[in-house]
Protein backbone atom coordinates (compact mmCIF):
# COMPACT_ATOMS: atom_id res chain seq x y z
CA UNK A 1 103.51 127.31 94.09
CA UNK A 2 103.24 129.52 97.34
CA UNK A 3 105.23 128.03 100.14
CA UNK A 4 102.00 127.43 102.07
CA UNK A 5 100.81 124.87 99.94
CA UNK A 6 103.80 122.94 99.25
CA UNK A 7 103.00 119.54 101.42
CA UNK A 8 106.71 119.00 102.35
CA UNK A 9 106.95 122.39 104.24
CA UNK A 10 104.66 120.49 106.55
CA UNK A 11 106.76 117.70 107.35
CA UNK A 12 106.01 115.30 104.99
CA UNK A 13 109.12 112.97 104.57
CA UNK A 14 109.38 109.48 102.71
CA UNK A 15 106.31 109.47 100.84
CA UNK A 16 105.54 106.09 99.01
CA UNK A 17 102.49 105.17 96.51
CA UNK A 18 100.51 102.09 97.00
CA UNK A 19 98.73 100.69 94.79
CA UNK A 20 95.09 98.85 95.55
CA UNK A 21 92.30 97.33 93.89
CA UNK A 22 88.58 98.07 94.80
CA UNK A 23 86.62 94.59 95.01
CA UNK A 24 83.17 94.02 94.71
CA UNK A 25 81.93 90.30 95.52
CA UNK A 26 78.46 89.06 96.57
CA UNK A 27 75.56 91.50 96.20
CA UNK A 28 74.97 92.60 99.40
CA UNK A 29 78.69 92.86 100.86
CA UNK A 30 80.74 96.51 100.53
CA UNK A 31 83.58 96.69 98.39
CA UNK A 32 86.69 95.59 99.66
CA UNK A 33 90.42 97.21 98.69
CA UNK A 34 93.65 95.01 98.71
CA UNK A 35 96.97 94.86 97.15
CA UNK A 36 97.70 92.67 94.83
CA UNK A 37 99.88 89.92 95.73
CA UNK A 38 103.74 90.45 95.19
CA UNK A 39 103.57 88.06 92.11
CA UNK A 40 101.50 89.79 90.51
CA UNK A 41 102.39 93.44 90.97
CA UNK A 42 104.13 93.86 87.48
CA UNK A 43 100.55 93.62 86.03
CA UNK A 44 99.71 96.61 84.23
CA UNK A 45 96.21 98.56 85.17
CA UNK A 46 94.42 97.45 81.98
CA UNK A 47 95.27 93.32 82.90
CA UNK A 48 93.69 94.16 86.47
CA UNK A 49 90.62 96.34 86.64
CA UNK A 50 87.38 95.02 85.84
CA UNK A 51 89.03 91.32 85.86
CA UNK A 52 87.70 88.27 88.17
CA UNK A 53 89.89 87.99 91.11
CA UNK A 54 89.95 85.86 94.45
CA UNK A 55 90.95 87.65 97.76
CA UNK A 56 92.63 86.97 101.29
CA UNK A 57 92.58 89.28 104.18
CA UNK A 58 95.80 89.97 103.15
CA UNK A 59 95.94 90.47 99.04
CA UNK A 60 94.29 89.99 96.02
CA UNK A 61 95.22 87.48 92.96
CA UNK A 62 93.87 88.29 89.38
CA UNK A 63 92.69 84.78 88.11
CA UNK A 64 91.97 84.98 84.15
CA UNK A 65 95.03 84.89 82.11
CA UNK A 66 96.98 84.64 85.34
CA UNK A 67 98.67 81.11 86.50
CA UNK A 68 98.01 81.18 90.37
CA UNK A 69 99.99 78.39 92.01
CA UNK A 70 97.98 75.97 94.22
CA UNK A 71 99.09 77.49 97.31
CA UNK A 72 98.34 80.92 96.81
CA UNK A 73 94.83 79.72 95.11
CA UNK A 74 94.08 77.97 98.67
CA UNK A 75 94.79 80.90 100.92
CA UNK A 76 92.27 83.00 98.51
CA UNK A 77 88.76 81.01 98.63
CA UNK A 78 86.89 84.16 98.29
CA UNK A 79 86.03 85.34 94.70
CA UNK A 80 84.99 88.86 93.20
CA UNK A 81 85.74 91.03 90.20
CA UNK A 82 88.25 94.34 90.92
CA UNK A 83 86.31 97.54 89.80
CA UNK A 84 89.26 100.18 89.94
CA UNK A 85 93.16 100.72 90.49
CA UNK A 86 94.00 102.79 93.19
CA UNK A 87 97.58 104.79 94.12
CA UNK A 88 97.78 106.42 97.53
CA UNK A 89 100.58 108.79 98.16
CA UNK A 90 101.34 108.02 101.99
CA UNK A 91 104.02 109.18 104.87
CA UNK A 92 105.68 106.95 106.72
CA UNK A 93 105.37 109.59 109.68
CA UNK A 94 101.07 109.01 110.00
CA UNK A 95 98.89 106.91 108.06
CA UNK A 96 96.21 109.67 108.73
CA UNK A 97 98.34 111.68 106.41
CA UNK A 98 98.11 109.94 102.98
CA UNK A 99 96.01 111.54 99.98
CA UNK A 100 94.29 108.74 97.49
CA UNK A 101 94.28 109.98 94.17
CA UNK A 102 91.94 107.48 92.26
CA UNK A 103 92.62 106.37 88.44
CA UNK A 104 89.60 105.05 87.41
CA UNK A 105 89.50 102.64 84.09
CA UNK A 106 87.41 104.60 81.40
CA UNK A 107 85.16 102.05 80.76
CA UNK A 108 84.50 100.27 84.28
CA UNK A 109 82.13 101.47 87.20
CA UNK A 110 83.46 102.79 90.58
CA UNK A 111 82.72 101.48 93.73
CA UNK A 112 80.18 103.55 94.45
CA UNK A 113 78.31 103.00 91.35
């Protein structure tokens, strides 16, 4: 690797990966991205994408096979199905500076599609 392209020459410091899910709900509304709520994190990829979901401004609860306590289940009225997993790589230092590399499930459609 030549030193120009090594991102960390550039500053780069404390990089983290987040991990969303791409939402699709109602026909004609875009698709949405949110985390998945803290209680749920430990969910593997394959128990997430293409599963029914219901959503917050704030995160996103997988509902089949998933006990959602009543609380949770009445901040997240809205319901939709997550199409793909997504990691960002992101910097503290600028949140114009994070790169999304997309894992997309095999068998599922992307947002897009």
């Amino acid at each position: 690797m030549s030193p120009k392209s090594n991102p960390f020459l550039r500053g780069y410091r404390n990089l983290s990966i987040d991990r969303s899910v791409c939402i699709t709900y109602e026909d004609d509304c875009p698709p949405i991205w949110r985390p998945l709520h803290p209680s749920q994190a430990h969910l593997p990829d394959d128990q997430v994408a293409l599963f029914p979901c219901v959503f917050s401004n704030d995160f996103a609860l997988i509902t089949e096979g998933q006990d959602i306590p009543n609380d949770l289940e009445a901040q997240s009225q809205t319901e939709g199905v997550v199409r793909t997993v997504v990691y960002a790589a992101a910097t503290s230092a600028s949140p114009c500076t994070s790169a999304t590399l997309t894992r997309r499930r095999p068998r599922g459609k992307s947002c897009g599609g």
